[in-house]
C-alpha atoms as a PDB file:
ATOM      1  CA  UNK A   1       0.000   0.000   0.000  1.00  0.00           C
ATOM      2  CA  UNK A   2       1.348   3.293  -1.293  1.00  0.00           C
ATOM      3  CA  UNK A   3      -0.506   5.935   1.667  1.00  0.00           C
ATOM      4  CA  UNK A   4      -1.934   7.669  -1.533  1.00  0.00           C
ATOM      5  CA  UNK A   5      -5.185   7.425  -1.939  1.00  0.00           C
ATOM      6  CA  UNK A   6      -5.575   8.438  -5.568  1.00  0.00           C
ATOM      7  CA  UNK A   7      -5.344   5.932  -8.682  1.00  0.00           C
ATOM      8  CA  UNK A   8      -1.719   6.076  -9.504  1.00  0.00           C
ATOM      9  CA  UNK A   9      -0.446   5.295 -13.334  1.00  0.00           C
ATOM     10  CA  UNK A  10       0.098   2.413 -15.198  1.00  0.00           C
ATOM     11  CA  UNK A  11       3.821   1.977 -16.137  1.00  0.00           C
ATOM     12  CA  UNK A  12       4.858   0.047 -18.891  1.00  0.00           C
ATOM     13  CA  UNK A  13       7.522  -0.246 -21.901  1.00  0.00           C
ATOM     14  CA  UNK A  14       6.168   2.239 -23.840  1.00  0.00           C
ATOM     15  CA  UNK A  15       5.497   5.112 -21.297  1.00  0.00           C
ATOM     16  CA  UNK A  16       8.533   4.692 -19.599  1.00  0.00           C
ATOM     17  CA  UNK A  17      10.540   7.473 -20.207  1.00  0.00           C
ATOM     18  CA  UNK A  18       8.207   9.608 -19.468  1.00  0.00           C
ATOM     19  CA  UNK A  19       7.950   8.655 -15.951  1.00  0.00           C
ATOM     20  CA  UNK A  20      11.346   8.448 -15.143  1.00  0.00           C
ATOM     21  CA  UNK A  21      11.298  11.994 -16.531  1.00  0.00           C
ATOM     22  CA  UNK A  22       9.017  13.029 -13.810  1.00  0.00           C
ATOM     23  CA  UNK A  23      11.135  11.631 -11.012  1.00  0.00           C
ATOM     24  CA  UNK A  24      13.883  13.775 -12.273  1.00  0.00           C
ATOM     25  CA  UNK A  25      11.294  16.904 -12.741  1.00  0.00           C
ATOM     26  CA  UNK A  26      11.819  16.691 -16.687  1.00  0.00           C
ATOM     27  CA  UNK A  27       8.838  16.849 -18.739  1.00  0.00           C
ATOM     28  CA  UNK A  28       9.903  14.432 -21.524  1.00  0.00           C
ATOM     29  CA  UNK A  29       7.976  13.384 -24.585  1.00  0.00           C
ATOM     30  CA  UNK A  30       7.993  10.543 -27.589  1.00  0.00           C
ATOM     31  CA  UNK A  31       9.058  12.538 -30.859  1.00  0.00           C
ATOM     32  CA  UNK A  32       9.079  11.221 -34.220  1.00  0.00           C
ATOM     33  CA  UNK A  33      12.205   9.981 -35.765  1.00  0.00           C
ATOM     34  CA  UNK A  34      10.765  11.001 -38.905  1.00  0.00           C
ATOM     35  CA  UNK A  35       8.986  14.138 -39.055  1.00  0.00           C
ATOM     36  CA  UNK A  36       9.867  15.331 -35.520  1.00  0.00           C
ATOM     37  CA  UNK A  37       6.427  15.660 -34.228  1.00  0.00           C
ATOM     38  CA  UNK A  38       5.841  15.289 -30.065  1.00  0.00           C
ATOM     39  CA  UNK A  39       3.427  13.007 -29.283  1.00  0.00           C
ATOM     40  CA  UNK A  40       1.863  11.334 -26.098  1.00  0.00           C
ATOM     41  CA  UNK A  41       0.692   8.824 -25.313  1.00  0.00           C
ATOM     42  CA  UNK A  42       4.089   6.901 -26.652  1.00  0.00           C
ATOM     43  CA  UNK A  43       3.096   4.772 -29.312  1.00  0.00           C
ATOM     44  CA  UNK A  44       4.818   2.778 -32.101  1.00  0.00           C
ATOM     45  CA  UNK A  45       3.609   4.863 -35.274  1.00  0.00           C
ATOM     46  CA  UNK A  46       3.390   8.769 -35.525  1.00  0.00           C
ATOM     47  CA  UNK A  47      -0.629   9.683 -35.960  1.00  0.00           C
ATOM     48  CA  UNK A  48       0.605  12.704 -38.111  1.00  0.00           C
ATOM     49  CA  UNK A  49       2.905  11.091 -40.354  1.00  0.00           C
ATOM     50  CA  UNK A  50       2.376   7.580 -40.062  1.00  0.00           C
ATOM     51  CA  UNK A  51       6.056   6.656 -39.286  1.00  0.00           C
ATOM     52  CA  UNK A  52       7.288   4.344 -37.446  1.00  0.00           C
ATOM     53  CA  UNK A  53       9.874   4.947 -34.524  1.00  0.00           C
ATOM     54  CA  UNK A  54      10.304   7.512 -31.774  1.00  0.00           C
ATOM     55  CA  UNK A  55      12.890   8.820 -29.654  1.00  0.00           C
ATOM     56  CA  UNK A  56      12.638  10.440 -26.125  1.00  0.00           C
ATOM     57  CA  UNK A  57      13.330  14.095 -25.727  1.00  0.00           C
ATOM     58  CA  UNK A  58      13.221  17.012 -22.824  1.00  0.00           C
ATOM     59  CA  UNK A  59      10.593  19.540 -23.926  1.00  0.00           C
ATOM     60  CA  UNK A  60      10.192  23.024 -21.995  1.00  0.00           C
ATOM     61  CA  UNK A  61       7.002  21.797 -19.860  1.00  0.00           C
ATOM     62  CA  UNK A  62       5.440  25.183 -21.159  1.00  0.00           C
ATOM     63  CA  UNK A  63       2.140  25.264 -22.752  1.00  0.00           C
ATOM     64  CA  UNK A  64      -1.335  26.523 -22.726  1.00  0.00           C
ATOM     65  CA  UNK A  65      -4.114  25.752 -21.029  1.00  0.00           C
ATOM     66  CA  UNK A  66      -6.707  24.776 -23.647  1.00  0.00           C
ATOM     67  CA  UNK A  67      -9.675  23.356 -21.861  1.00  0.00           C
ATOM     68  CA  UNK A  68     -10.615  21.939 -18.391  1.00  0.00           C
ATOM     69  CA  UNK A  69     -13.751  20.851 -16.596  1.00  0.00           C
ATOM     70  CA  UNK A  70     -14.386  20.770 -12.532  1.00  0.00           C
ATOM     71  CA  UNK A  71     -15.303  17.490 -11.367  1.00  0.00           C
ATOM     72  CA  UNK A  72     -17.741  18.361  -8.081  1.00  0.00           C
ATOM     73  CA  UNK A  73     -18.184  14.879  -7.134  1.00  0.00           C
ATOM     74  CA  UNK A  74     -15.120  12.410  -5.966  1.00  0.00           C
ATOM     75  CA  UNK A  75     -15.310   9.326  -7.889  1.00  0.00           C
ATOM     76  CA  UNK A  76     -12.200   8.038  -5.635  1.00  0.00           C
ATOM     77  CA  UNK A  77     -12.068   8.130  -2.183  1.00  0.00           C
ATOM     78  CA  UNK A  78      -8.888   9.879  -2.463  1.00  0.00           C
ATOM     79  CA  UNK A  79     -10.294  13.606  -4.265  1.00  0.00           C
ATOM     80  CA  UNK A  80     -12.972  13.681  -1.149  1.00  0.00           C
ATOM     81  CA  UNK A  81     -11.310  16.624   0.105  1.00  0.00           C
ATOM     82  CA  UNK A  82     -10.799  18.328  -3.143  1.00  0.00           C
ATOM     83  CA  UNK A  83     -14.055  18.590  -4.468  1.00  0.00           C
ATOM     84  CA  UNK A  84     -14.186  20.687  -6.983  1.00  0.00           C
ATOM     85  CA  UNK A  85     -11.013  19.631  -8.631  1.00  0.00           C
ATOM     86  CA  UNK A  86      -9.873  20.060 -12.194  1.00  0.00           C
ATOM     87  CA  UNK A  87      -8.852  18.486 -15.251  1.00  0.00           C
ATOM     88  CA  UNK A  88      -7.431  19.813 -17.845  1.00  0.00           C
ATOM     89  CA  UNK A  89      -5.937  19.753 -21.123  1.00  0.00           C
ATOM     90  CA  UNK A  90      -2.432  21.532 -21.849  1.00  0.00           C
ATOM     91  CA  UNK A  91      -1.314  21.954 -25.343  1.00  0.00           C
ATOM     92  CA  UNK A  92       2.531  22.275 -25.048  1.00  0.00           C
ATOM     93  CA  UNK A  93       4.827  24.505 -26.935  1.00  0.00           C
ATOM     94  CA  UNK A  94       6.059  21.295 -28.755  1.00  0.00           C
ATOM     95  CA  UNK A  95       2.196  20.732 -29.852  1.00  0.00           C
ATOM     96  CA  UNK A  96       1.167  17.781 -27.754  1.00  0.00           C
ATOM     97  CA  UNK A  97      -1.534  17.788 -25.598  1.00  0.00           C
ATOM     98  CA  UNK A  98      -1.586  16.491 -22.374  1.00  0.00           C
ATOM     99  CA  UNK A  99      -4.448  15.688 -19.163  1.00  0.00           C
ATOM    100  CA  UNK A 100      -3.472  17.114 -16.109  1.00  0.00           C
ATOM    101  CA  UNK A 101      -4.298  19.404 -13.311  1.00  0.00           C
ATOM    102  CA  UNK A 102      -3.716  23.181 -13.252  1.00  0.00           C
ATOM    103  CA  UNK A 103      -2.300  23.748  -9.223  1.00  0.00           C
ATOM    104  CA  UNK A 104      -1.351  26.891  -7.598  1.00  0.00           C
ATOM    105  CA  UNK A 105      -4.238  29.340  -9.196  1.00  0.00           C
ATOM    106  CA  UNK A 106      -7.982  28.652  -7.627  1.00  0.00           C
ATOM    107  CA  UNK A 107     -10.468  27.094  -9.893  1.00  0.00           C
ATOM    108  CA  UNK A 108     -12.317  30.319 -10.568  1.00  0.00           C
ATOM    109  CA  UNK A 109      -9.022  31.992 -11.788  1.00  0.00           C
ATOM    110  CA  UNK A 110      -8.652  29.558 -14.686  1.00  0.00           C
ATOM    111  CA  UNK A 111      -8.733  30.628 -18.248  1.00  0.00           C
ATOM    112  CA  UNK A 112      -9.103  29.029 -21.347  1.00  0.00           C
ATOM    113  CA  UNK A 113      -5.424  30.264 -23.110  1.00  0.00           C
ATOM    114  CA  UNK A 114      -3.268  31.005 -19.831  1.00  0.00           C
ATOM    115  CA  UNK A 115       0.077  30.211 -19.996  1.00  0.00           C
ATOM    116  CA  UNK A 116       1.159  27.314 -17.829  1.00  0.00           C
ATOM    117  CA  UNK A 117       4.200  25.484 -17.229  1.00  0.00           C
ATOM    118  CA  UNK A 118       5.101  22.087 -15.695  1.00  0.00           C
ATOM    119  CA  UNK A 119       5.674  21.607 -12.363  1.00  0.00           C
ATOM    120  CA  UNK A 120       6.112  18.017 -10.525  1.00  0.00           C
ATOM    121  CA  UNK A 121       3.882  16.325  -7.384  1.00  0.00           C
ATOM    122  CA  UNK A 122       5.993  13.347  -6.104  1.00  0.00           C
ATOM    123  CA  UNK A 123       3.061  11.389  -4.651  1.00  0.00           C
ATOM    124  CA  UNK A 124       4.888   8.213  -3.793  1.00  0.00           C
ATOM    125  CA  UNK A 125       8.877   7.187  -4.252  1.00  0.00           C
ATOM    126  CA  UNK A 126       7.778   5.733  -7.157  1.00  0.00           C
ATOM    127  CA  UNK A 127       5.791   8.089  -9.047  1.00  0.00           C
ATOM    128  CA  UNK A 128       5.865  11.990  -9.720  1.00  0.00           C
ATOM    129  CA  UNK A 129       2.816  13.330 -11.228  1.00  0.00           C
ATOM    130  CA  UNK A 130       2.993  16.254 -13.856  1.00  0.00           C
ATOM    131  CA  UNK A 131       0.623  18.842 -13.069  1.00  0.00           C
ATOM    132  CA  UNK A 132       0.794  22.392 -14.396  1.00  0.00           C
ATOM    133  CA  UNK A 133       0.674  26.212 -12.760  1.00  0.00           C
ATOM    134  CA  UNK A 134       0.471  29.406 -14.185  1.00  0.00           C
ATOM    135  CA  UNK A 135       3.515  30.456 -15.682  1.00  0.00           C
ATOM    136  CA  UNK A 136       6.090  33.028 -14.706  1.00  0.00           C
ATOM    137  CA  UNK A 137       7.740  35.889 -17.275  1.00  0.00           C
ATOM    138  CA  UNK A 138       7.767  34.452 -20.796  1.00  0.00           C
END
């Protein structure tokens, strides 16, 4: 038993990197071999260009947050106390979108278009979450 009561990722092959990443506080992404493209989730060919192959690279963790909704009922245990909580979806400088959580701003504060950057939760020694907060000076 971790202590945390939230539903914690699945690792595997694929998504690796990118949670070792996290542990080091390094927002890293899949990229195409072939036409260079970020994408997540990992995956064997490249939805834009159809290739096949990626690498692993360090991206800035900055982005923009492009939609989120407020969950006001816990559907785990574990969010009890953070009712309402949000979700959202960060488009990153690199392109890819992401799910996350926007911290450090209250709910009513967020914006559809505010500039975020990454910022990391380590919520057991195994796993560090990526969750976002409103950026400083561009």
């Amino acid at each position: 038993m971790t202590g945390y009561g939230k539903p914690l990722p699945m690792t595997d092959e694929r998504n690796r990197p990118f949670w070792e990443g996290a542990r080091r506080g390094e927002l890293c992404l899949q990229r195409c071999v072939g036409c260079h493209a970020f994408r997540l989730p990992a995956s064997r060919y490249c939805p834009g260009c159809g290739g096949d192959g990626g690498e692993w690279a360090r991206v800035t963790g900055r982005g923009t947050l492009e939609s989120f909704c407020l969950f006001h009922k816990a559907y785990f245990p574990g969010f009890e106390g953070e009712v309402p909580y949000n979700v959202a979806v960060v488009r990153l400088a690199e392109g890819a979108r992401l799910f996350t959580n926007i911290v450090g701003v209250p709910n009513d504060r967020l914006r559809i278009g505010m500039p975020v950057e990454a910022c990391f939760d380590p919520v057991t020694p195994e796993v560090t979450l990526v969750k976002f907060k409103p950026a400083g000076d561009r």
